[in-house]
Protein backbone atom coordinates (compact mmCIF):
# COMPACT_ATOMS: atom_id res chain seq x y z
CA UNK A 1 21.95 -1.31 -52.54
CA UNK A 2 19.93 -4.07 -53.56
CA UNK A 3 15.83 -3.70 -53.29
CA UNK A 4 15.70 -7.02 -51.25
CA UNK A 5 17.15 -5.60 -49.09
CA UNK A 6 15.26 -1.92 -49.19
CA UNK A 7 12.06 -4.39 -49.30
CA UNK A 8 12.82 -5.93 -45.76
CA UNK A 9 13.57 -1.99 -44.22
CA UNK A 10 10.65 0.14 -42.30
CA UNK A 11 9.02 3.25 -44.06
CA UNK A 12 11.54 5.11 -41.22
CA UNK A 13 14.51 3.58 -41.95
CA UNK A 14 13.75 3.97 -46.14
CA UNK A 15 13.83 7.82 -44.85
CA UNK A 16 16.48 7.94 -43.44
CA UNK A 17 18.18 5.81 -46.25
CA UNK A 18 16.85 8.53 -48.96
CA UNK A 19 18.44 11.55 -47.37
CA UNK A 20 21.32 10.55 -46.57
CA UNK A 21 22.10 9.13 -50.53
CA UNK A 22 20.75 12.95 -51.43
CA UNK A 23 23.46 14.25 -49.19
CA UNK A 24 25.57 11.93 -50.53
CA UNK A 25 24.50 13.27 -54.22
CA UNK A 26 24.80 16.80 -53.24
CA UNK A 27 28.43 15.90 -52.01
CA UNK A 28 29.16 14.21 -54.97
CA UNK A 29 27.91 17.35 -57.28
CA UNK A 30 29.86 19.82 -55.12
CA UNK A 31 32.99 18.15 -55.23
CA UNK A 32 32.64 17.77 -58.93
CA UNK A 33 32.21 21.92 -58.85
CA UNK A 34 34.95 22.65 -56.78
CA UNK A 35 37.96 21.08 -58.46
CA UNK A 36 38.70 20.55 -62.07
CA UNK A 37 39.42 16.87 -61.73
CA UNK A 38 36.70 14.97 -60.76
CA UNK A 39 37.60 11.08 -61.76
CA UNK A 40 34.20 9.03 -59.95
CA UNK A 41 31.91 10.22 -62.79
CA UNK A 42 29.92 6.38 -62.43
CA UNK A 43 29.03 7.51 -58.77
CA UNK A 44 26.18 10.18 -60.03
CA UNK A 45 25.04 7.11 -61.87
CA UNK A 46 24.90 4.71 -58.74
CA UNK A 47 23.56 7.22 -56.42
CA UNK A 48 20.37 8.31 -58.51
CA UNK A 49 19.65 4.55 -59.36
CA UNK A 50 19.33 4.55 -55.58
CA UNK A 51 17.30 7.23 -54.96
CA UNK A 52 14.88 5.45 -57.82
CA UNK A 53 14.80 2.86 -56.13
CA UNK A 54 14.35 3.67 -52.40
CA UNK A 55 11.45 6.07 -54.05
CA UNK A 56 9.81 3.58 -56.12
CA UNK A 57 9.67 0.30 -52.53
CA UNK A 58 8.24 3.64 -50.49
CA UNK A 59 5.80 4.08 -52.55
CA UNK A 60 4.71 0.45 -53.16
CA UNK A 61 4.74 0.29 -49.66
CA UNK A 62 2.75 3.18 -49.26
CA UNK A 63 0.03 1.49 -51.89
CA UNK A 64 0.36 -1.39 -49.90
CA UNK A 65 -1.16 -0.19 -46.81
CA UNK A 66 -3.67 1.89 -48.62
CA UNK A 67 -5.08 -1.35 -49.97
């Protein structure tokens, strides 16, 4: 997910983008409990990168319409 992209998105839609990447991270950290063999170990990475970073463009937004 590229912020250009997240940039060009309504404060809604960034919503709905962040929970469902944290339901996508809780999936990711159950599955990883359930079985012993859990191979996608660079998907944790990828996931909270994107959390960052829908976080950090709703709250520049955010800043932006305060000012």
């Amino acid at each position: 997910m590229k912020a250009t992209d997240l940039r060009q998105k309504s404060t809604n839609e960034l919503k709905e983008t962040l929970t469902s990447l944290l339901r996508d991270q809780l999936k990711l950290r159950l599955s990883k409990q359930g079985d012993g063999e859990f191979t996608q170990n660079h998907k944790f990475k990828v996931v909270r990168r994107s959390i960052a970073r829908v976080l950090t463009i709703m709250t520049a937004k955010k800043k932006e319409g305060n000012a």
